[in-house]
Protein backbone atom coordinates (compact mmCIF):
# COMPACT_ATOMS: atom_id res chain seq x y z
CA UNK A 1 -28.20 -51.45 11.51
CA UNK A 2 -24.82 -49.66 11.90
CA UNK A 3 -21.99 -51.37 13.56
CA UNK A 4 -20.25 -49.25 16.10
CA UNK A 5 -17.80 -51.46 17.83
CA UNK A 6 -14.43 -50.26 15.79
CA UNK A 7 -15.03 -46.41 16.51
CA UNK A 8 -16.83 -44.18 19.06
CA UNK A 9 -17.18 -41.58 16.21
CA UNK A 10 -17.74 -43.79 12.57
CA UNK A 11 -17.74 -42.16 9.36
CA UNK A 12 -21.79 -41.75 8.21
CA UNK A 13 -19.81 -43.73 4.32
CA UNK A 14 -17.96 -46.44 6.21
CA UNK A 15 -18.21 -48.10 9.38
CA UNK A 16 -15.21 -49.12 9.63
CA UNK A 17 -13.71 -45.91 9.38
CA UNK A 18 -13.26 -43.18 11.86
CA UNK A 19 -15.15 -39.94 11.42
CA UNK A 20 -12.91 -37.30 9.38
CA UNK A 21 -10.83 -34.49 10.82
CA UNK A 22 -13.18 -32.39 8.90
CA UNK A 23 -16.24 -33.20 10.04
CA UNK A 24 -14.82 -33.24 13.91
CA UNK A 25 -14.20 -29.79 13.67
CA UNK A 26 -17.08 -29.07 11.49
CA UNK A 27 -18.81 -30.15 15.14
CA UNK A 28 -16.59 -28.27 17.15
CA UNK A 29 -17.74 -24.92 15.18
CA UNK A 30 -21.26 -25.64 15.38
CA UNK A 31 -21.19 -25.97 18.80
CA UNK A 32 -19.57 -22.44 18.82
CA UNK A 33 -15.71 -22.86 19.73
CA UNK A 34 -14.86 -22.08 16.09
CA UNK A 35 -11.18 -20.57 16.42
CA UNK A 36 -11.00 -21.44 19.93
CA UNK A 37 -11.01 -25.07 19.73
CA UNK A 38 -10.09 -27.86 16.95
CA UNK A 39 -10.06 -31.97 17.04
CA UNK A 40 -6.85 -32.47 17.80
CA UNK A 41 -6.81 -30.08 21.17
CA UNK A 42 -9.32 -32.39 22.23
CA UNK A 43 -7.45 -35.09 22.10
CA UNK A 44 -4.57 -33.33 23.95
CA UNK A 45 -7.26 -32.03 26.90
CA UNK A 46 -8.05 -35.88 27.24
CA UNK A 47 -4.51 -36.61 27.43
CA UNK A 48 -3.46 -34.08 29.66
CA UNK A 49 -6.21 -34.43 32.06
CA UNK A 50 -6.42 -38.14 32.08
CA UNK A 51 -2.03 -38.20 32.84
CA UNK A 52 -3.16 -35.45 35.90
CA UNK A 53 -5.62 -37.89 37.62
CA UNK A 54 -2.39 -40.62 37.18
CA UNK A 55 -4.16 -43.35 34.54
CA UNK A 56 -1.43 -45.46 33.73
CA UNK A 57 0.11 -43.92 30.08
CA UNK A 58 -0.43 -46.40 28.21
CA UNK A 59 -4.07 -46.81 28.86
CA UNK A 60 -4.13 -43.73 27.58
CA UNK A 61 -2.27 -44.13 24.49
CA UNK A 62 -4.64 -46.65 23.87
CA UNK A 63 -7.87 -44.69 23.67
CA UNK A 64 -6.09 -42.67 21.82
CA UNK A 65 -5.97 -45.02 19.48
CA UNK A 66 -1.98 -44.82 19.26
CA UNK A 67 0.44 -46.83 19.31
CA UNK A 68 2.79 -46.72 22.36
CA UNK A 69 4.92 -43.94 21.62
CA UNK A 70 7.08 -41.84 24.48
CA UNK A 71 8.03 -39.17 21.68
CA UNK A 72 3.92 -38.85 20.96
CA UNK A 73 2.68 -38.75 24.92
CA UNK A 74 5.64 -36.26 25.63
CA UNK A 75 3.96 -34.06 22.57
CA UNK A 76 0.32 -33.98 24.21
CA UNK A 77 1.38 -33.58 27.36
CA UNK A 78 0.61 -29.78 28.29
């Protein structure tokens, strides 16, 4: 059995690695936002939205799996 604590999205070699940016947006195209879409917009979207509704940044940065950066939450910030 697969352990899936360390990552919501593992890597199907390792599970204690995160899924690639490859296959992310491998998923993105299947699901038919190929060249509208890619991994890391997601993660802005999140970002964005979750700042909008006023969770507290560095809960954020957190599920982002960053560390606390200002110079990286000014970046996704849209």
């Amino acid at each position: 059995m697969r352990r899936f604590e360390l990552h919501v999205f593992p890597s199907q070699r390792s599970d204690d690695k995160p899924m690639s940016d490859d296959a992310i947006n491998d998923a993105i195209d299947t699901m038919g936002y190929k060249g509208v879409m890619v991994g890391h917009g997601v993660r802005t979207m999140f970002s964005s939205s979750m700042n909008e509704q006023n969770f507290k940044a560095d809960a954020i940065e957190r599920q982002l799996a960053h560390k606390e950066s200002r110079r990286f939450a000014n970046e996704t910030q849209r």
